[in-house]
C-alpha atoms as a PDB file:
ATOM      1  CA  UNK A   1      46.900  35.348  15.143  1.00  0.00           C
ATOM      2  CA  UNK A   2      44.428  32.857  16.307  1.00  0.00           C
ATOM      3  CA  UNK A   3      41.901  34.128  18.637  1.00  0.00           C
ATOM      4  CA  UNK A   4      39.886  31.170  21.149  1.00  0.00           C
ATOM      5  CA  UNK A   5      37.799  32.238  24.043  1.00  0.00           C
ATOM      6  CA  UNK A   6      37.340  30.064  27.205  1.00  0.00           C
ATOM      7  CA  UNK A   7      40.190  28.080  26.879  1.00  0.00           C
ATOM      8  CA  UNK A   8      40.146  25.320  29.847  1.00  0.00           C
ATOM      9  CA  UNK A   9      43.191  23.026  30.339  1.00  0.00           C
ATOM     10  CA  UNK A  10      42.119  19.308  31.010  1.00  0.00           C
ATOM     11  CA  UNK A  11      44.360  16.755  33.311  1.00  0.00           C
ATOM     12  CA  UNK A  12      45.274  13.675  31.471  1.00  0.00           C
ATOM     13  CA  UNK A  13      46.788  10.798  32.576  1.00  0.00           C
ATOM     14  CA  UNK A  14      49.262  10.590  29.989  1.00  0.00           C
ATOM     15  CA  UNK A  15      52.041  12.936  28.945  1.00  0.00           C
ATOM     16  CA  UNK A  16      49.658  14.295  26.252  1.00  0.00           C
ATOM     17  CA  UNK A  17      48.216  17.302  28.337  1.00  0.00           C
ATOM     18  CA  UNK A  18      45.092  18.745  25.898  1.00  0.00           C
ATOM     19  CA  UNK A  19      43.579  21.887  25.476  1.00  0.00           C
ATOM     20  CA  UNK A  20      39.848  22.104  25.942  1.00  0.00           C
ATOM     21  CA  UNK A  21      38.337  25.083  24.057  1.00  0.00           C
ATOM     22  CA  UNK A  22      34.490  25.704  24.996  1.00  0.00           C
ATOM     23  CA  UNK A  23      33.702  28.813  22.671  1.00  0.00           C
ATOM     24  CA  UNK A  24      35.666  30.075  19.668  1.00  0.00           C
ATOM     25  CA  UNK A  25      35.280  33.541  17.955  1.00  0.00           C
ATOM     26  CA  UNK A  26      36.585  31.255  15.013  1.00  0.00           C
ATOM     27  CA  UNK A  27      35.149  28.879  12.879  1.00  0.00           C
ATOM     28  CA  UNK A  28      34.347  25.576  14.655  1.00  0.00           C
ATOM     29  CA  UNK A  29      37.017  23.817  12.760  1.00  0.00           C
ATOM     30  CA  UNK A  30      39.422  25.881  14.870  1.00  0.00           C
ATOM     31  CA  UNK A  31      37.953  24.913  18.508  1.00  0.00           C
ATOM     32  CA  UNK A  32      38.284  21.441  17.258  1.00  0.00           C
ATOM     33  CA  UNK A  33      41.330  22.104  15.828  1.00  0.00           C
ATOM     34  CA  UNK A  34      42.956  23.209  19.236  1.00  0.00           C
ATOM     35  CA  UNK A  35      41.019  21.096  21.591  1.00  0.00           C
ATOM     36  CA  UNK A  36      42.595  18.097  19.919  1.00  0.00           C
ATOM     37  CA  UNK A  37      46.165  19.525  20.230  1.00  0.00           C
ATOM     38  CA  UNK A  38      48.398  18.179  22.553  1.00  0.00           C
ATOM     39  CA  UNK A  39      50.537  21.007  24.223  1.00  0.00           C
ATOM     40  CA  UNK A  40      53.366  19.074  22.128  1.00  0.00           C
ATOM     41  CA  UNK A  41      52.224  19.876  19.233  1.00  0.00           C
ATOM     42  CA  UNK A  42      51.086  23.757  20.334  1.00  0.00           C
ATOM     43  CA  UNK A  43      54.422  24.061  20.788  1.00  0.00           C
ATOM     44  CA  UNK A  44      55.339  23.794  18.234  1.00  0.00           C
ATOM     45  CA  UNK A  45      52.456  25.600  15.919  1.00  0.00           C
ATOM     46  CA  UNK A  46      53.887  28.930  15.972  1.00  0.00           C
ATOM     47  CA  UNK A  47      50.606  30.856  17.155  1.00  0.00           C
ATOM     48  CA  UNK A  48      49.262  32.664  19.712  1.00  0.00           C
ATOM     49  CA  UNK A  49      45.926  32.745  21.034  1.00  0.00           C
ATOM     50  CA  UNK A  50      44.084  35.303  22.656  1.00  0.00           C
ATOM     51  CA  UNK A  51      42.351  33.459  26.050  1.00  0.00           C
ATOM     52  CA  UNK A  52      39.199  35.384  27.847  1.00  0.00           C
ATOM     53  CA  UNK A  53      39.645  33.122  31.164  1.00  0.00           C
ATOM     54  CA  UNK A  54      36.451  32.612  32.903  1.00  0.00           C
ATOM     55  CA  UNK A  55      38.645  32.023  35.733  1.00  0.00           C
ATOM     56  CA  UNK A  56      40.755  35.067  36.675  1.00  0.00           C
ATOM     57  CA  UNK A  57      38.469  36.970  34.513  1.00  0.00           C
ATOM     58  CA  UNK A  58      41.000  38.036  32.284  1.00  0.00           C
ATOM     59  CA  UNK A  59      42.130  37.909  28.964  1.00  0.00           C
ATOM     60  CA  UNK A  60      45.969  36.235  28.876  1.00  0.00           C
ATOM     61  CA  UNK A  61      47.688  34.742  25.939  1.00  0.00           C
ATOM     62  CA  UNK A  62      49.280  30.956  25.044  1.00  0.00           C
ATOM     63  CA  UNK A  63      51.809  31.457  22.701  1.00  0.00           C
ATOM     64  CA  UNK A  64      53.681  28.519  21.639  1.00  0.00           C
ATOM     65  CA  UNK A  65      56.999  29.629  21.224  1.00  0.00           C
ATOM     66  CA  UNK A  66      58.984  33.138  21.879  1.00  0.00           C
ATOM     67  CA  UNK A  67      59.342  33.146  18.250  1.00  0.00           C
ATOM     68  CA  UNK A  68      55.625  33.647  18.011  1.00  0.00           C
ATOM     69  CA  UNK A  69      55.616  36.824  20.250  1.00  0.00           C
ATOM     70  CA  UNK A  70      58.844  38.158  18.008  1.00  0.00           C
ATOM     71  CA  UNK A  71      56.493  38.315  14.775  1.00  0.00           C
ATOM     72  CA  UNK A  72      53.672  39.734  17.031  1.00  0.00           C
ATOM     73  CA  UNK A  73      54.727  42.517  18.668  1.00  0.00           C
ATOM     74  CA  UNK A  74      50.980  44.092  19.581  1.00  0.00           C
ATOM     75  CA  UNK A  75      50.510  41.417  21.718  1.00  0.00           C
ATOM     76  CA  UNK A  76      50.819  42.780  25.736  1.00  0.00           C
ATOM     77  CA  UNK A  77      49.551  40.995  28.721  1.00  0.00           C
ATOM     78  CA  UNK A  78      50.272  37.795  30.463  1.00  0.00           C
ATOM     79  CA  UNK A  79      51.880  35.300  28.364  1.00  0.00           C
ATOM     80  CA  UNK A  80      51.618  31.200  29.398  1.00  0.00           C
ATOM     81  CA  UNK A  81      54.051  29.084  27.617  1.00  0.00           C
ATOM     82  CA  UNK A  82      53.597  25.637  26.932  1.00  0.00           C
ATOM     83  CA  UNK A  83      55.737  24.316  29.476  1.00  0.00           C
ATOM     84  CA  UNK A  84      54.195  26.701  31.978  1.00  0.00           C
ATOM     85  CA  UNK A  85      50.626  25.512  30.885  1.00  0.00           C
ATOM     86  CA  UNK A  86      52.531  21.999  31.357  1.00  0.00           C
ATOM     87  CA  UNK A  87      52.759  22.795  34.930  1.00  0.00           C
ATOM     88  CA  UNK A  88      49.915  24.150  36.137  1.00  0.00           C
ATOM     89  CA  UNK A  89      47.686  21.184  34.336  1.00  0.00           C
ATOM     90  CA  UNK A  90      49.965  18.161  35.900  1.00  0.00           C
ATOM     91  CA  UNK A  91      50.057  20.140  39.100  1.00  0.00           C
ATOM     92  CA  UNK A  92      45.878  19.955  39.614  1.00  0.00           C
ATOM     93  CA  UNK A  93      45.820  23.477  40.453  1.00  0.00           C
ATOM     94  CA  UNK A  94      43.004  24.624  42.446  1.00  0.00           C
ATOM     95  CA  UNK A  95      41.164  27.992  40.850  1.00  0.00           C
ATOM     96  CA  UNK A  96      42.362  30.441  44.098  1.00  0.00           C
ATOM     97  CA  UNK A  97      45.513  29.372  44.059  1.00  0.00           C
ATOM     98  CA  UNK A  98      46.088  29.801  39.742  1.00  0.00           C
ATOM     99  CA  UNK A  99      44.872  33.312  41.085  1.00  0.00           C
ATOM    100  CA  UNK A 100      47.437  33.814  42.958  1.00  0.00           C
ATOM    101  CA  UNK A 101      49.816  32.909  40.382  1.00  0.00           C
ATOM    102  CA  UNK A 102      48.586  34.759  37.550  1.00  0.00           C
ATOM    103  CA  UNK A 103      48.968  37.822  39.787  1.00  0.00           C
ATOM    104  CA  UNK A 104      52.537  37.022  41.147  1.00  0.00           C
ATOM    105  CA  UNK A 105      53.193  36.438  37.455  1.00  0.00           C
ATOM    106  CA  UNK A 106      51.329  39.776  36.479  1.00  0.00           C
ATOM    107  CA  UNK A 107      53.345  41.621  39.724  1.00  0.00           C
ATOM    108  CA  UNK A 108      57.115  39.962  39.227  1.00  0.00           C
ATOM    109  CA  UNK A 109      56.977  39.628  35.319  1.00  0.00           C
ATOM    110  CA  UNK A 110      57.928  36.143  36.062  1.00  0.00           C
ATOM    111  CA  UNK A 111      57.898  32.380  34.472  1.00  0.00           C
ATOM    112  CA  UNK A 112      56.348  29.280  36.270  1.00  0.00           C
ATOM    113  CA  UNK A 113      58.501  26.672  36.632  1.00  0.00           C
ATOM    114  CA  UNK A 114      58.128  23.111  37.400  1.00  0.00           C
END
């Protein structure tokens, strides 16, 4: 399992939403390495990473597929998958109101959708 810390989503104008990673407990070549994936391609890359969110204050998980969260069963918490990520970045969420989400998620066990 890949572990990032401070994991930011950044609005882009095209359909290649990236990830912005500020601090890894990895090697550097992993920040860079996710930062410069599209949420295509994390989709795609089979891991999961473990997100401290500055935030909600938190720690939640991206996984990138369920398949991911089949070979990792340890992992427990909120879960963002790349189509909800999808959302919240093209949506220009504020930070009170991807508050309120995360804990209607957390409450309901739910999925955003579009």
């Amino acid at each position: 399992m890949e572990i990032l810390t401070g994991l930011n989503l950044k609005k882009s104008d095209g359909p290649k939403e990236k990830m912005k990673v500020k601090k890894s407990t990895q090697s550097p070549s992993l920040a860079q390495k996710y930062s410069e994936m599209s949420l295509t391609d994390f989709e795609k890359a089979g891991v999961i990473l473990k997100v401290r969110s500055g935030v909600l204050g938190k720690i939640v998980y991206f996984a990138s597929n369920r398949k991911a969260i089949e070979k990792s069963p340890g992992v427990s918490g909120q879960i963002y998958f790349p189509g909800e990520l999808r959302s919240l970045v093209r949506s220009g969420i504020k930070k009170d109101e991807l508050k309120k989400i995360h804990e209607g998620k957390k409450a309901f066990g739910g999925q955003i959708l579009n």
